[in-house]
Protein backbone atom coordinates (compact mmCIF):
# COMPACT_ATOMS: atom_id res chain seq x y z
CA UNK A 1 -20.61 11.39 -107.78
CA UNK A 2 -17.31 11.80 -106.10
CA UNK A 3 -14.99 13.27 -108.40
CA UNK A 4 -12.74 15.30 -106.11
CA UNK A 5 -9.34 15.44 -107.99
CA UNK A 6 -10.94 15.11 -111.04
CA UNK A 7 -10.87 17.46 -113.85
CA UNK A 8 -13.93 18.26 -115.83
CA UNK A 9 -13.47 15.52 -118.49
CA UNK A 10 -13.25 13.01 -115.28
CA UNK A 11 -16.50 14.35 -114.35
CA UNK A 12 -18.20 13.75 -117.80
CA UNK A 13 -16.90 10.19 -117.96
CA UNK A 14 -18.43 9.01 -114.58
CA UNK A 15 -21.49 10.50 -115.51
CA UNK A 16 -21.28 8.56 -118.73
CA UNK A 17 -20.59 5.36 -117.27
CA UNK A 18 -22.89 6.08 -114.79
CA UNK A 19 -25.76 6.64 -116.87
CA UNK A 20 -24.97 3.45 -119.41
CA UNK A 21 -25.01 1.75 -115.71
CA UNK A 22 -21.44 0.60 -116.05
CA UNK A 23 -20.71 2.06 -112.87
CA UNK A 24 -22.66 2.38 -109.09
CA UNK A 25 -21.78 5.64 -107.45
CA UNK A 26 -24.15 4.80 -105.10
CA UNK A 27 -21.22 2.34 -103.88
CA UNK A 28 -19.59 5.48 -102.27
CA UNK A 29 -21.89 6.73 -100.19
CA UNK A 30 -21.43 5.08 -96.68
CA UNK A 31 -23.06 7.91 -94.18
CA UNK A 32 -25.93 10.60 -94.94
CA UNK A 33 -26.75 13.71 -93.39
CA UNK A 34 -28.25 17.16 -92.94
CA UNK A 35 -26.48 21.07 -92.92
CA UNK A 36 -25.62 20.81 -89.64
CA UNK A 37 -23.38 17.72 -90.16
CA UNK A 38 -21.05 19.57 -92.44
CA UNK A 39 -18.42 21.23 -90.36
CA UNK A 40 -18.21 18.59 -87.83
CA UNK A 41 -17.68 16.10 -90.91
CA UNK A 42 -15.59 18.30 -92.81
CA UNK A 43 -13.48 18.37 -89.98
CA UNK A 44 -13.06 15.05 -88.73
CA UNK A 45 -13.22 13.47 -92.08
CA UNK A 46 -10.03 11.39 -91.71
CA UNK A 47 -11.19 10.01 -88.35
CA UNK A 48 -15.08 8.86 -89.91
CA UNK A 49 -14.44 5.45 -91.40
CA UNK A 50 -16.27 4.79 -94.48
CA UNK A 51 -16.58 6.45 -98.14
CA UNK A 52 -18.38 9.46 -99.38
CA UNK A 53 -20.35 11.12 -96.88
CA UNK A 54 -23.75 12.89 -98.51
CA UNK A 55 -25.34 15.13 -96.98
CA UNK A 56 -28.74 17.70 -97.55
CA UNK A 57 -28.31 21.15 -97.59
CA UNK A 58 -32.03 21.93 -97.35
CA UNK A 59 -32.68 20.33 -93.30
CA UNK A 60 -30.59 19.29 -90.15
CA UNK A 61 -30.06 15.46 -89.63
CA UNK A 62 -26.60 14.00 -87.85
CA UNK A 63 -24.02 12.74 -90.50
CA UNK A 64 -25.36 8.75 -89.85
CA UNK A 65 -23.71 5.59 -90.91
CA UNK A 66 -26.11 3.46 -93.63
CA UNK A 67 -25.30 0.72 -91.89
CA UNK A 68 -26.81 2.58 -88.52
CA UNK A 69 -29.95 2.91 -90.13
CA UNK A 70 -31.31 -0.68 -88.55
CA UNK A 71 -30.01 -0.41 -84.80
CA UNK A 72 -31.55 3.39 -85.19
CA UNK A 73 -34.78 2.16 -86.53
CA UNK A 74 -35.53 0.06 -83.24
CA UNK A 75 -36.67 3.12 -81.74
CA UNK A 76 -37.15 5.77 -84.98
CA UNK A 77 -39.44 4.95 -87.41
CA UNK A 78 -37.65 7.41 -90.12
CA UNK A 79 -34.96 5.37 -89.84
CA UNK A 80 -36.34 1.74 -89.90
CA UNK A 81 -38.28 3.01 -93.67
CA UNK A 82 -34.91 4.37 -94.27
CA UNK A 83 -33.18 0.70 -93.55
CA UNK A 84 -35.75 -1.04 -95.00
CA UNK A 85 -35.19 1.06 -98.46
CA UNK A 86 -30.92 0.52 -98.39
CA UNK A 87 -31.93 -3.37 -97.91
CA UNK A 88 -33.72 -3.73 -100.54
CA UNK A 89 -31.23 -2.03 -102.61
CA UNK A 90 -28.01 -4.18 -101.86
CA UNK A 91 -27.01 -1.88 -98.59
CA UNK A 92 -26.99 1.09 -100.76
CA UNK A 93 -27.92 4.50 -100.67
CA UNK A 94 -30.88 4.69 -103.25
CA UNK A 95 -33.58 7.20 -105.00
CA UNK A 96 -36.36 5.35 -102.84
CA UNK A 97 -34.11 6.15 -99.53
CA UNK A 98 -33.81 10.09 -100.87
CA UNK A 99 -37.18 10.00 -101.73
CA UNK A 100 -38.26 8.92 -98.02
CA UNK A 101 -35.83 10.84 -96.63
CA UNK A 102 -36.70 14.17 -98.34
CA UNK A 103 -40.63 13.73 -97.38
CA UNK A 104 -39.86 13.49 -94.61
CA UNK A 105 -38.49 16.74 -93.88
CA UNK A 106 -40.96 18.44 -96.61
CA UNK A 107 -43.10 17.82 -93.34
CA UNK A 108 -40.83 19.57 -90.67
């Protein structure tokens, strides 16, 4: 949920119309990516094209492009499940992607 800007009654509303599904944050998210993707992100946010960048806390992946996810997959096979997942759901970052993603690195 992007809400930077926001105040904390901006924050309630997106959640609201998020959960009554009037509104898709998932529409944001354009690149995903681990801890050590932060600072370099942070940094050159205004040169990464794209929306909101998420990114995990809890492992190290580079800050990758959705749209990436496919060309990567050729030769990844975290990647092509992760591809396969955003296709099915429009292009979008999705609870099925997190969910592959995040099992992923439960087995690091």
């Amino acid at each position: 949920m992007g809400t930077t800007g926001g105040n904390t009654d901006d924050m309630v509303d997106a959640l609201t119309l998020s959960a009554a599904g009037r509104i898709r944050p998932a529409v944001m998210v354009t690149h995903v990516g681990g801890m050590d993707s932060i600072i370099d992100a942070t940094a050159n946010l205004p040169k990464i094209p794209g929306g909101k960048k998420l990114t995990y806390t809890h492992f190290d992946m580079p800050l990758t492009a959705i749209d990436d996810f496919a060309k990567l997959g050729e030769k990844d096979p975290l990647f092509k499940k992760l591809a396969d997942s955003c296709q099915r759901h429009c292009g979008l970052w999705n609870s099925e992607a997190e969910a592959i993603l995040l099992a992923h690195h439960a087995e690091d």
